[in-house]
Protein backbone atom coordinates (compact mmCIF):
# COMPACT_ATOMS: atom_id res chain seq x y z
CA UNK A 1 38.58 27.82 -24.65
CA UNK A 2 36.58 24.58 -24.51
CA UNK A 3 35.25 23.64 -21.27
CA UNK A 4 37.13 19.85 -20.03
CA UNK A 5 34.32 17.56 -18.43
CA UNK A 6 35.86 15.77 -15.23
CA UNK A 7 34.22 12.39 -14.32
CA UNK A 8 34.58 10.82 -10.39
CA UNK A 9 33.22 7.91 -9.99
CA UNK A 10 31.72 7.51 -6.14
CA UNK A 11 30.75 5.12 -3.60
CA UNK A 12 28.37 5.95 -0.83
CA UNK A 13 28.14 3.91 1.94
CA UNK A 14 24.95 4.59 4.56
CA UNK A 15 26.61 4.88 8.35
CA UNK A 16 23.12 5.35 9.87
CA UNK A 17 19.52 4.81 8.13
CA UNK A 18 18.62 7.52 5.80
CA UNK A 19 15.48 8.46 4.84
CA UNK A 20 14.99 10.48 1.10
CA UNK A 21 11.30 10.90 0.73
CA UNK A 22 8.74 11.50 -2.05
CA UNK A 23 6.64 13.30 0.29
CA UNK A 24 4.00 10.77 0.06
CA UNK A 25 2.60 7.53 2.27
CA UNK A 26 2.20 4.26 1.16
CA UNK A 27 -1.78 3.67 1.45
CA UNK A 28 -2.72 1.07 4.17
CA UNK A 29 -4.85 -0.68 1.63
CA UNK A 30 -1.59 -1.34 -0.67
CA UNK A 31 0.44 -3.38 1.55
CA UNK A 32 0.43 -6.35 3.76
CA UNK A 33 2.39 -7.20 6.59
CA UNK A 34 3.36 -10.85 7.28
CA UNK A 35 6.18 -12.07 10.01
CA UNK A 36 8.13 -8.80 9.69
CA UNK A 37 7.81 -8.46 6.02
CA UNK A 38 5.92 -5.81 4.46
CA UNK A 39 4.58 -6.92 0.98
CA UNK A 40 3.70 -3.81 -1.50
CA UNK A 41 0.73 -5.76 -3.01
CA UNK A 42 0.23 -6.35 -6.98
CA UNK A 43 -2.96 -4.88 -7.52
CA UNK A 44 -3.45 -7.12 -11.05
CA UNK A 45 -2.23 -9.77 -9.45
CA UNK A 46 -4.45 -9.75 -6.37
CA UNK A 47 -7.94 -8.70 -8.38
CA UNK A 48 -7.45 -11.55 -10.57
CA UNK A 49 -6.85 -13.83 -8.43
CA UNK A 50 -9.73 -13.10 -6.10
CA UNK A 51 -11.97 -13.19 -9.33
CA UNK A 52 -10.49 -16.36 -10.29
CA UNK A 53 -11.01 -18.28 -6.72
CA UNK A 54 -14.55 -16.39 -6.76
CA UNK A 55 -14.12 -13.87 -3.58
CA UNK A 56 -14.75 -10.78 -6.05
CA UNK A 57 -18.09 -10.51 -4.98
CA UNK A 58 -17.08 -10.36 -1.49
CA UNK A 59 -14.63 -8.02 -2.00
CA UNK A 60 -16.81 -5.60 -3.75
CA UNK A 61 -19.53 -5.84 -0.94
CA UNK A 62 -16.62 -4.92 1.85
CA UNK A 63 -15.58 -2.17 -0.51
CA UNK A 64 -18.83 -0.70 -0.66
CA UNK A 65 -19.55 -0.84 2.96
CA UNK A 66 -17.08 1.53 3.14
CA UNK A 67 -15.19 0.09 6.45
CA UNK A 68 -11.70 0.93 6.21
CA UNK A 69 -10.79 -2.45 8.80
CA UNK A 70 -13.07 -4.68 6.96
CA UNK A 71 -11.56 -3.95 3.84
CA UNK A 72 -7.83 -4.10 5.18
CA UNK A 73 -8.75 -7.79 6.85
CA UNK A 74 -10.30 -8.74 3.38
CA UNK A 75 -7.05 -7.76 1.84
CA UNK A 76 -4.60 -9.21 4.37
CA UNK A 77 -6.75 -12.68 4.63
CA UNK A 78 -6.63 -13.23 0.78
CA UNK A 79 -3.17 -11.83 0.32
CA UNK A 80 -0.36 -14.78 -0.82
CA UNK A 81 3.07 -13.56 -0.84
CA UNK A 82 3.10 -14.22 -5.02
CA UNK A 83 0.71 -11.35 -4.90
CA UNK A 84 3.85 -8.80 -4.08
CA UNK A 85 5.22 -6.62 -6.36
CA UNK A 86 8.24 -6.44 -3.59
CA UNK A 87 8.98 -6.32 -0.48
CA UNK A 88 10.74 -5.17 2.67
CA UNK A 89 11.79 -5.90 6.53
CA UNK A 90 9.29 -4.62 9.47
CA UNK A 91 10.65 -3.78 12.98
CA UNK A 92 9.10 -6.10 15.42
CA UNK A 93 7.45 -2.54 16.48
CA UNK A 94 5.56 -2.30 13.72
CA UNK A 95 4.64 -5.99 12.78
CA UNK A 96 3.28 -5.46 16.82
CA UNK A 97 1.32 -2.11 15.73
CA UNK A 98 -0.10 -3.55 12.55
CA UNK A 99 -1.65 -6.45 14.17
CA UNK A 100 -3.01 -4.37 16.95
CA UNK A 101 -4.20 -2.21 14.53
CA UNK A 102 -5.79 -4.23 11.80
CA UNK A 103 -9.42 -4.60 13.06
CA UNK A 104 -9.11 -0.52 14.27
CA UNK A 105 -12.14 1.55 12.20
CA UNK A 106 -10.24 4.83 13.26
CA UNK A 107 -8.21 6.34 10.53
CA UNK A 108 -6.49 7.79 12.41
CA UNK A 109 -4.82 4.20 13.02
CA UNK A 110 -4.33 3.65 9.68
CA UNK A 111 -0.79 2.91 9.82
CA UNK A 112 0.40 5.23 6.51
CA UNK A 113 3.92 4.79 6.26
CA UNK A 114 6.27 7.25 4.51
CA UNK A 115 7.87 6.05 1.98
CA UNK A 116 11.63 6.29 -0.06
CA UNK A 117 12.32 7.53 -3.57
CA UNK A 118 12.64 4.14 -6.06
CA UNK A 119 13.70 3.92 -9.41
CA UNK A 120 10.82 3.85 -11.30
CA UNK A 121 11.60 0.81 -13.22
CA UNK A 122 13.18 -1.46 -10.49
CA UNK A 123 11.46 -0.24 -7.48
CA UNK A 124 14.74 -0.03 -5.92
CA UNK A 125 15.42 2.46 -3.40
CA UNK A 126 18.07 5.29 -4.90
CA UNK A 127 19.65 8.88 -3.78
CA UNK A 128 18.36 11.48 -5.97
CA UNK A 129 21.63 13.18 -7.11
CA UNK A 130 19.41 16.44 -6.64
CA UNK A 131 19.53 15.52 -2.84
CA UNK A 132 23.32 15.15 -2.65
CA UNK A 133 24.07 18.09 -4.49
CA UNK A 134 22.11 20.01 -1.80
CA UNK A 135 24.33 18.57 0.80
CA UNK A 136 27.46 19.29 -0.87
CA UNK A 137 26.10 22.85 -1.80
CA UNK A 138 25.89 23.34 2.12
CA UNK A 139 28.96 22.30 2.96
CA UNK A 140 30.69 23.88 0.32
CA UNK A 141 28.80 27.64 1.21
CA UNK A 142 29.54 26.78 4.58
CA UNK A 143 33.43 27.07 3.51
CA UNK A 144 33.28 29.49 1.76
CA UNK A 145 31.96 31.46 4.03
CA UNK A 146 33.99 30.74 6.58
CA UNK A 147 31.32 31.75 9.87
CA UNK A 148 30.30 35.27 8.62
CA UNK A 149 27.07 36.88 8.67
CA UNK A 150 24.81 36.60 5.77
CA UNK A 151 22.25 39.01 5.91
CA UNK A 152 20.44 38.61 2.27
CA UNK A 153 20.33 35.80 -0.55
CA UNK A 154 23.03 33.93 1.30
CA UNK A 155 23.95 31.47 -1.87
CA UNK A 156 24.81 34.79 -4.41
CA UNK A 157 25.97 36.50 -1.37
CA UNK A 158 28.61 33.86 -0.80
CA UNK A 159 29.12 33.09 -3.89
CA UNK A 160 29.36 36.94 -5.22
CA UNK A 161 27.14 36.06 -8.23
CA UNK A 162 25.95 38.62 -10.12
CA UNK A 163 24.60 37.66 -13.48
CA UNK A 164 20.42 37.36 -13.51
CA UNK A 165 20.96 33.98 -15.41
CA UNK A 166 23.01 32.80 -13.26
CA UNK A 167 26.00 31.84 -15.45
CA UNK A 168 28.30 32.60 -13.02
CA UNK A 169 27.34 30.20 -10.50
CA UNK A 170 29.57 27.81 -9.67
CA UNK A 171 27.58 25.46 -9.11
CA UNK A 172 26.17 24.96 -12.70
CA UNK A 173 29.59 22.90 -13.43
CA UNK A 174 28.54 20.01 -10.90
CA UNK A 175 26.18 17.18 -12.06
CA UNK A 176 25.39 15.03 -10.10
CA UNK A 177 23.74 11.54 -10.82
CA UNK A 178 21.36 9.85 -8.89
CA UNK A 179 23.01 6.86 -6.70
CA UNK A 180 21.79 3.01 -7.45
CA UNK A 181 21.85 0.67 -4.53
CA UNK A 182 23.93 -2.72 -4.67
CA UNK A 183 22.31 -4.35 -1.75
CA UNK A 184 19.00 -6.15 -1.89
CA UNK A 185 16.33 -6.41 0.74
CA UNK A 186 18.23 -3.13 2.59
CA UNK A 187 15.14 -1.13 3.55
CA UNK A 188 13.42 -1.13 6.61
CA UNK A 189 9.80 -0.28 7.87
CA UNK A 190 10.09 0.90 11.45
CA UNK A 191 8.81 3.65 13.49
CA UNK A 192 11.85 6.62 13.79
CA UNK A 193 11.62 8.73 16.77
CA UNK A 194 12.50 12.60 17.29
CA UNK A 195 14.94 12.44 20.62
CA UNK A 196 15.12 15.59 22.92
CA UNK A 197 17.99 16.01 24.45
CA UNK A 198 16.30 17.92 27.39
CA UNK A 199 13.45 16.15 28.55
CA UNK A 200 15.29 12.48 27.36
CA UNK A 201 12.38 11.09 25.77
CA UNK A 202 10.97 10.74 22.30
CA UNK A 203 9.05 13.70 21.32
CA UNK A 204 7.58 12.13 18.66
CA UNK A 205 6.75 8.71 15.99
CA UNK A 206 6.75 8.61 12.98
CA UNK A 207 6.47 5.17 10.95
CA UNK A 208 8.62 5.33 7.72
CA UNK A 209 10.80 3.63 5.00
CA UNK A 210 14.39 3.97 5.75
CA UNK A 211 17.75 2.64 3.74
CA UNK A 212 19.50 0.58 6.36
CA UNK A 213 23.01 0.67 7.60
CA UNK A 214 25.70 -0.41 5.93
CA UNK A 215 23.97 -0.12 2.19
CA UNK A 216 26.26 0.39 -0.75
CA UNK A 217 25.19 3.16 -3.24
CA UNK A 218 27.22 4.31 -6.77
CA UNK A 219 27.08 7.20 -9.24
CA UNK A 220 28.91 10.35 -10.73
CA UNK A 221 29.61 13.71 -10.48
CA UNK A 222 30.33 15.61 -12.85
CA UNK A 223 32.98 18.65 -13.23
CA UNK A 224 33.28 21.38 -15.65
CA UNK A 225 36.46 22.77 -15.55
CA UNK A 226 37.51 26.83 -17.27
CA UNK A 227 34.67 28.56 -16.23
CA UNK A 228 34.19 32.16 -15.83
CA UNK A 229 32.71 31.39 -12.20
CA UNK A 230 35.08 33.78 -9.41
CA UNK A 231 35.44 30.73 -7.13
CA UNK A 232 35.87 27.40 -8.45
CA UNK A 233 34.47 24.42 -7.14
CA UNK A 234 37.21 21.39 -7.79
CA UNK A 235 36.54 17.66 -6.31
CA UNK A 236 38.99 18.83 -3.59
CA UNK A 237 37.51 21.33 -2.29
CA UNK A 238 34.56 19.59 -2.21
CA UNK A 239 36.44 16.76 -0.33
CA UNK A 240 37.58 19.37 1.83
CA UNK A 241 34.11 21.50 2.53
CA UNK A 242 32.46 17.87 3.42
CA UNK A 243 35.31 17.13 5.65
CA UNK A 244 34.96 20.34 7.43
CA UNK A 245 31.53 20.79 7.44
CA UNK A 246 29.86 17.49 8.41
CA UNK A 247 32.89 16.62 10.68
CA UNK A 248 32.24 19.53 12.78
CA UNK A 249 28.18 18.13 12.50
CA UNK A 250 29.25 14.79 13.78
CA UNK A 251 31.40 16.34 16.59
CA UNK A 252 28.02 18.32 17.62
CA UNK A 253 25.54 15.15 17.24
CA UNK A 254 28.35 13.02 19.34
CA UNK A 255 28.51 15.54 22.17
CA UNK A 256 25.15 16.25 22.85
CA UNK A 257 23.42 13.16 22.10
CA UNK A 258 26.18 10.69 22.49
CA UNK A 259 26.35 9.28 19.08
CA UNK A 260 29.40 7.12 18.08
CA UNK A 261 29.60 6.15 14.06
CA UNK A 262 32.84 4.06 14.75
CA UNK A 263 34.88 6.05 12.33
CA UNK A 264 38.50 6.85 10.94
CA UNK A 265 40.62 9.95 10.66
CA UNK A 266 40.39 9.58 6.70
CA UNK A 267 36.43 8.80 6.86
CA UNK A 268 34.87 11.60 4.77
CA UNK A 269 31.26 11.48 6.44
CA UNK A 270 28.20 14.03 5.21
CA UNK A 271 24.25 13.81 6.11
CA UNK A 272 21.81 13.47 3.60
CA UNK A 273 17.87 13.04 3.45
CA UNK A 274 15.18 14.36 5.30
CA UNK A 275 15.23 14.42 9.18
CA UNK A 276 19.25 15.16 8.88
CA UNK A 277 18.78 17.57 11.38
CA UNK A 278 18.73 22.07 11.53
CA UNK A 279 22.33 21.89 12.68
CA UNK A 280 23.36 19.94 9.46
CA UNK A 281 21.46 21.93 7.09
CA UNK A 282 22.45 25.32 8.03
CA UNK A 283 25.69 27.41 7.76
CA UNK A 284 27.81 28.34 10.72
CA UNK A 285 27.36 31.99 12.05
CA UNK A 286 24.09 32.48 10.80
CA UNK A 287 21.90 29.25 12.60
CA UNK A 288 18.40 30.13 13.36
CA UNK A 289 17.31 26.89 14.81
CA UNK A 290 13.52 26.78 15.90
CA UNK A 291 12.25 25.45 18.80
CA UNK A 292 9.46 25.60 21.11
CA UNK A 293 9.48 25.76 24.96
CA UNK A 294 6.18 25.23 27.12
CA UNK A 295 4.86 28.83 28.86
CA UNK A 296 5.25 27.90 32.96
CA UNK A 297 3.52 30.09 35.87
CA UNK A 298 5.86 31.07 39.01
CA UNK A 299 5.06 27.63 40.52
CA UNK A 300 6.31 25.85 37.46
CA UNK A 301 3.02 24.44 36.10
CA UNK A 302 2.40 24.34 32.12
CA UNK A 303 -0.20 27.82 31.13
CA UNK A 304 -2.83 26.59 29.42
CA UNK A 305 -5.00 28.68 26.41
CA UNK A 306 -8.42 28.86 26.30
CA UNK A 307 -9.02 25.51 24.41
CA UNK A 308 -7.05 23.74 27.24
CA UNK A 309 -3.87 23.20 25.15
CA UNK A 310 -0.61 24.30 26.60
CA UNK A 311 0.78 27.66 25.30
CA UNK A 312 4.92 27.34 23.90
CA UNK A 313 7.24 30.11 23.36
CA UNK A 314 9.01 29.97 20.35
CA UNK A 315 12.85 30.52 19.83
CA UNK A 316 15.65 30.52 17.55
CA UNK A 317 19.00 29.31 19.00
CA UNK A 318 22.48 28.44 16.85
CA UNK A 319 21.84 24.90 18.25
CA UNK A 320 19.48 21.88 18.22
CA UNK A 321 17.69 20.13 21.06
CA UNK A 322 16.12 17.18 19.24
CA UNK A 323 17.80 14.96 16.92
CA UNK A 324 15.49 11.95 14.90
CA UNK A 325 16.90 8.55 15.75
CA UNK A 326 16.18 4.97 13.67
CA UNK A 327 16.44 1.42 15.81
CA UNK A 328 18.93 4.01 18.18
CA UNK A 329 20.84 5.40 15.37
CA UNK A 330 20.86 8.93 13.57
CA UNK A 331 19.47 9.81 10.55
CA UNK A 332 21.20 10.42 7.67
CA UNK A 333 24.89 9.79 8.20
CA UNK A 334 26.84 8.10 5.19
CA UNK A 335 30.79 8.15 4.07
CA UNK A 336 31.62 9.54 0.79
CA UNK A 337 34.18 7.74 -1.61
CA UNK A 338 35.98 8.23 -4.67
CA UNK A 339 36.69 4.97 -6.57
CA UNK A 340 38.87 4.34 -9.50
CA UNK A 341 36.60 3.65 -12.48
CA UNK A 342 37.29 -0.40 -12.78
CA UNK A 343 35.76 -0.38 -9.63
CA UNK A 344 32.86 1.76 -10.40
CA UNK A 345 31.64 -0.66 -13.37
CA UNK A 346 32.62 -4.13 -11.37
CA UNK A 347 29.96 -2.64 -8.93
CA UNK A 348 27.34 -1.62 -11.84
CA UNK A 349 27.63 -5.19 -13.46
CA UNK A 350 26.42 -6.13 -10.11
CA UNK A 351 23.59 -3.82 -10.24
CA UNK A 352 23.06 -4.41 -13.94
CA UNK A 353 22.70 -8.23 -12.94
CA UNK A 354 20.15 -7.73 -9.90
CA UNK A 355 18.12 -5.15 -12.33
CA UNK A 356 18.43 -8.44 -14.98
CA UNK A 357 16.85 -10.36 -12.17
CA UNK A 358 14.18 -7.97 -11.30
CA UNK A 359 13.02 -7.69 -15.18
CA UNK A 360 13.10 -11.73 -14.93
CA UNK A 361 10.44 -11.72 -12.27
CA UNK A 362 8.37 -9.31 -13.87
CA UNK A 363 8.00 -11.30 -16.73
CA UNK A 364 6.99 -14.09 -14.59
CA UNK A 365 4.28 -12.27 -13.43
CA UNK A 366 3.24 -10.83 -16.29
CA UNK A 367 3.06 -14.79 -18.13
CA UNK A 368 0.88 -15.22 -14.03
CA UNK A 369 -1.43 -12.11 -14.71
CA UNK A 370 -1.57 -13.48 -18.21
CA UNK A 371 -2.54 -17.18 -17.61
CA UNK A 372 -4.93 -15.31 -15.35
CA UNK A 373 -6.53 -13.06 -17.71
CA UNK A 374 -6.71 -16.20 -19.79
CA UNK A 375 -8.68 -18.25 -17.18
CA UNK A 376 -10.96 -15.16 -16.41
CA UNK A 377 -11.75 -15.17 -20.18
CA UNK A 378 -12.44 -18.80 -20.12
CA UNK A 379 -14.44 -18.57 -17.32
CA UNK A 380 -16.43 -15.56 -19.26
CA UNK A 381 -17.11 -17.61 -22.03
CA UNK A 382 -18.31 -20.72 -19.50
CA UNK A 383 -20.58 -17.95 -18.11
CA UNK A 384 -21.99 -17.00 -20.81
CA UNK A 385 -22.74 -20.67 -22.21
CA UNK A 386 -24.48 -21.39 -18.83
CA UNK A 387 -26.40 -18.34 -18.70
CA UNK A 388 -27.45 -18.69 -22.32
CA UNK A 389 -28.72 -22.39 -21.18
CA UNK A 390 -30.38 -21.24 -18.31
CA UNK A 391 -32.52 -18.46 -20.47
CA UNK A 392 -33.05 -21.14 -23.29
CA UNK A 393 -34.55 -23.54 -20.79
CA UNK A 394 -36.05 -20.99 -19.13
CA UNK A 395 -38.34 -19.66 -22.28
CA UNK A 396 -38.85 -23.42 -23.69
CA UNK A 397 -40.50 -23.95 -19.94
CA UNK A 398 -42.52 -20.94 -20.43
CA UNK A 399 -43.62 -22.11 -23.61
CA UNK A 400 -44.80 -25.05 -22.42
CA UNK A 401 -46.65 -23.40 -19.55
CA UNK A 402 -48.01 -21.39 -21.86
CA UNK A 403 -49.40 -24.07 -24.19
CA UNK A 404 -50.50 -25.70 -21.29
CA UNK A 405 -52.28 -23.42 -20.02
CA UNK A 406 -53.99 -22.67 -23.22
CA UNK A 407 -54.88 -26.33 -23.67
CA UNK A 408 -56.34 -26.17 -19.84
CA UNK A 409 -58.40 -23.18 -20.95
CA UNK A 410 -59.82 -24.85 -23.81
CA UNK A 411 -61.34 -27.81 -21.29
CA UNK A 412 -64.74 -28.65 -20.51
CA UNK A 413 -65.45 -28.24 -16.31
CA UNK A 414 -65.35 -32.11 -16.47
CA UNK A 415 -61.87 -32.60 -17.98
CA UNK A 416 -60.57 -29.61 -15.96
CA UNK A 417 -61.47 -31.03 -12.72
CA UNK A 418 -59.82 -34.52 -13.58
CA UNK A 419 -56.32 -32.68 -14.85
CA UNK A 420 -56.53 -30.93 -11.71
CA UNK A 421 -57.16 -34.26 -9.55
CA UNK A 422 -54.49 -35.74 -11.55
CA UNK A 423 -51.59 -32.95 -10.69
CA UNK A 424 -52.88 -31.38 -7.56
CA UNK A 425 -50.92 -32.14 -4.01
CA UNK A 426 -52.97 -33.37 -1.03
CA UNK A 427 -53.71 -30.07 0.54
CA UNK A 428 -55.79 -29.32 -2.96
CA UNK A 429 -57.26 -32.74 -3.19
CA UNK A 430 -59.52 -31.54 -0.10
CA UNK A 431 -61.17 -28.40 -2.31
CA UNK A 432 -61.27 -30.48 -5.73
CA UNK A 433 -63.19 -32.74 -4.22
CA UNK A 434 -66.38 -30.37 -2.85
CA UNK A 435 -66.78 -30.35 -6.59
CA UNK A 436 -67.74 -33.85 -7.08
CA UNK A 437 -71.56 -33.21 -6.49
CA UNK A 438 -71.84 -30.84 -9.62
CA UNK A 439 -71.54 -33.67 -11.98
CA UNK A 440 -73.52 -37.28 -13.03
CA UNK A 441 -73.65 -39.98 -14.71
CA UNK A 442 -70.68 -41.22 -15.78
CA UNK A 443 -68.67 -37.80 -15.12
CA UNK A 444 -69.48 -37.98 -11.59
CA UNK A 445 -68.51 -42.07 -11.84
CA UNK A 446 -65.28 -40.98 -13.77
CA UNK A 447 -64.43 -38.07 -11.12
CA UNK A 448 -64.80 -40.40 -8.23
CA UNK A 449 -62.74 -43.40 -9.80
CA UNK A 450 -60.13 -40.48 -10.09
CA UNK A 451 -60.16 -39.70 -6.99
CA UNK A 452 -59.85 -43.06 -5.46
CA UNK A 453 -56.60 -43.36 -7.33
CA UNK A 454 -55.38 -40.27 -5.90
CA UNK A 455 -56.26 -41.38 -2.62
CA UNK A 456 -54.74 -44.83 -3.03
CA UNK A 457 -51.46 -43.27 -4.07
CA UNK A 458 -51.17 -41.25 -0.96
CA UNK A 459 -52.49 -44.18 1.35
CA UNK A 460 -55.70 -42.65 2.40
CA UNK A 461 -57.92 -44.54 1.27
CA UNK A 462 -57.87 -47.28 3.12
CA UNK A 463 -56.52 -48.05 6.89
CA UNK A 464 -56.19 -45.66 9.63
CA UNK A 465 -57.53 -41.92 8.29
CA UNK A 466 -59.21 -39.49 9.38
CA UNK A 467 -63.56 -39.03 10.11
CA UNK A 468 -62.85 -36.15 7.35
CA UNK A 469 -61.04 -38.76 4.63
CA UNK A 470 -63.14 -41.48 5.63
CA UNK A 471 -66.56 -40.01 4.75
CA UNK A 472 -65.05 -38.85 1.32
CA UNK A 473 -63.65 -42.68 1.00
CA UNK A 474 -67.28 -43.59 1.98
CA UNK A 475 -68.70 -41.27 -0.59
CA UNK A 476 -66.36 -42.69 -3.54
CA UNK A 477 -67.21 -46.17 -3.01
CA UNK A 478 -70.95 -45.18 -3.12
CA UNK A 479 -70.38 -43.55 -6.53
CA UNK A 480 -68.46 -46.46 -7.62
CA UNK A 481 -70.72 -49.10 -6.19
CA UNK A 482 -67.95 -50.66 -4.42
């Protein structure tokens, strides 16, 4: 029998900021952040320019220092917001920790910020279907189920699968697609926080990327219907497993921590993304929820270990404590739709549009980085022209020194003395002229006559001088006869 392929097309809309993470940080030196915009910086765009507006030289020293603040405050000074390859909002939080931070040495202060999983083409922010189907899976197994104890692989436990290639798993017929986003400019950079519901403080902080409320997602899932799998998995029953599953999450979340999502009886709600919580990712009757409690002595003080820390017990308990909040809201929370397919792709011509738009602006920038690479190769050639000037001249002067100085060698003492008289500055005048005495005649005439002129031109040889310049004055005129 052949197996029938059932599409549903599905909207997700975000109830609360979600956060689905690549695991990694985006690098303090890649961004900027201007009146509550953070700018993911073009790194083409910005080398170039700084090359073009002649800073690259600066930049390089900074680098080389090796001072993480000097190089951030090179960066943010020189950054203009063409330079971006896109951008996103800043809590005021953050803009307020960034500029505290800026001129900080201590890595530590860095400011890394975790980021979201983006299409790689768009840079738009997306929900892997892989990270869906795990949330479905959960509430599904949690049906299933239905509260027992699971004591070994609880997914083929469940699921009574017994074939080692797994061909009776269920869960092979889903496929799920990864989600696009409709909205634009619907991420946020802000510190989330992890909540206890003890103590009633913030445990923890934790700057991060997260998909704001009330952002529009689409995509598919798959069915394959006939299979040989014991228990079927239909779009109703998955309907039905979310339903039960997450509703009974939200009912937990609201009581303890006094959460309100403002929704219907028909809402079909499920959490998704990291930080959704231990209560939301783990099956009823078989919770194991870790958590950590400080050691106290009979008078209620914290124990301390040898280093001075504080010593914890650890526990598991079927419940949480601490729940991770966003701007006051929980992570992770969104409402799952099924749309008729018309509506599906008058959504995705949206999204095809906006993607039109982004490939628009990348061409810009590529014709920018162009015109750039253009200049810098104009300015290479101008370079090169000047330097090749500069060496010219510089070897025709040596030339001429060099001829010069072979025609000074080839002087008589006599004619040597009167080239040097002729070129030499005032401070050598002095020493040229203890020489005068070692000619006669007319040489010694000729010498003196020289020097008069010398004198003349820097108006010491007559008026107010010195005793020293006057007795050489003196001394001329007796040579000359004057």
């Amino acid at each position: 029998m052949t197996n029938k392929i059932k599409k549903y097309y599905i909207k997700i809309d975000t109830l609360s900021p979600i956060h689905i993470g690549t695991g990694d940080y985006i690098d303090p030196y890649d961004y900027v952040i201007q009146n509550n915009k953070l700018y993911i910086i073009n790194k083409e765009l910005f080398l170039h320019t700084i090359n073009i507006e002649n800073n690259q030289t600066d930049f390089i020293t900074v680098v080389s220092e090796n001072k993480m603040n000097e190089i951030r405050k090179f960066i943010h000074n020189n950054f203009k917001i063409e330079m971006a390859e896109y951008s996103l909002d800043v809590s005021d939080e953050l803009q307020q920790k960034y500029d505290k931070n800026i001129d900080d040495a201590n890595p530590k202060n860095a400011l890394e910020i975790k980021n979201i999983i983006r299409s790689n083409y768009y840079n738009t922010p997306i929900i892997p279907g892989s990270s869906l189907k795990g949330s479905i899976t959960t509430a599904i197994l949690n049906n299933f189920n239905n509260g027992k104890k699971v004591y070994k692989n609880i997914k083929n436990e469940i699921l009574d699968i017994k074939e080692k290639d797994k061909s009776d798993d269920p869960f092979r017929t889903i496929k799920v697609s990864d989600f696009l986003i409709l909205n634009n400019n619907n991420v946020i950079a802000s510190n989330i926080c992890n909540w206890d519901y003890n103590s009633k403080k913030n445990r923890m902080l934790i700057p991060m990327e997260t998909i704001k409320r009330n952002s529009t997602f689409i995509g598919c899932i798959d069915i394959i219907e006939n299979t040989i799998s014991k228990k079927t998995i239909t779009i109703d029953k998955i309907k039905e497993s979310l339903n039960k599953f997450y509703q009974s999450c939200y009912s937990f979340e609201k009581d303890k921590f006094k959460i309100n999502l403002k929704l219907t009886p028909d809402d079909i709600i499920m959490k998704v993304g990291k930080h959704s919580g231990a209560f939301a990712m783990t099956l009823d009757g078989n919770r194991k929820i870790s958590s950590k409690k400080v050691k106290r002595d009979i008078n209620n003080k914290p124990i301390l270990n040898n280093f001075g820390k504080k010593e914890y017990i650890y526990l598991k308990k079927e419940s949480q404590d601490t729940t991770w909040l966003c701007e006051g809201q929980p992570i992770g929370w969104v409402k799952f739709n099924i749309i008729e397919k018309e509506a599906y792709l008058k959504l995705n011509d949206e999204i095809i549009k906006r993607n039109s738009e982004i490939i628009e602006s990348y061409k810009q920038k590529k014709i920018i980085i162009q015109k750039f690479e253009n200049k810098l190769i104009e300015k290479a050639k101008k370079d090169k022209l000047i330097k090749e000037k500069i060496e010219k001249e510089k070897k025709e002067l040596e030339n001429k020194e060099k001829l010069e100085q072979e025609r000074y060698n080839s002087l008589s003492d006599f004619e040597k003395l009167l080239y040097d008289i002729e070129r030499a500055d005032e401070s050598k005048l002095g020493n040229s002229f203890n020489n005068i005495d070692n000619f006669t005649g007319d040489e010694k005439i000729k010498i003196a006559a020289s020097f008069k002129n010398a004198f003349i031109k820097l108006n010491k040889f007559d008026g107010n001088v010195s005793k020293k310049q006057k007795e050489k004055n003196i001394k001329i005129k007796e040579i000359l006869g004057d």
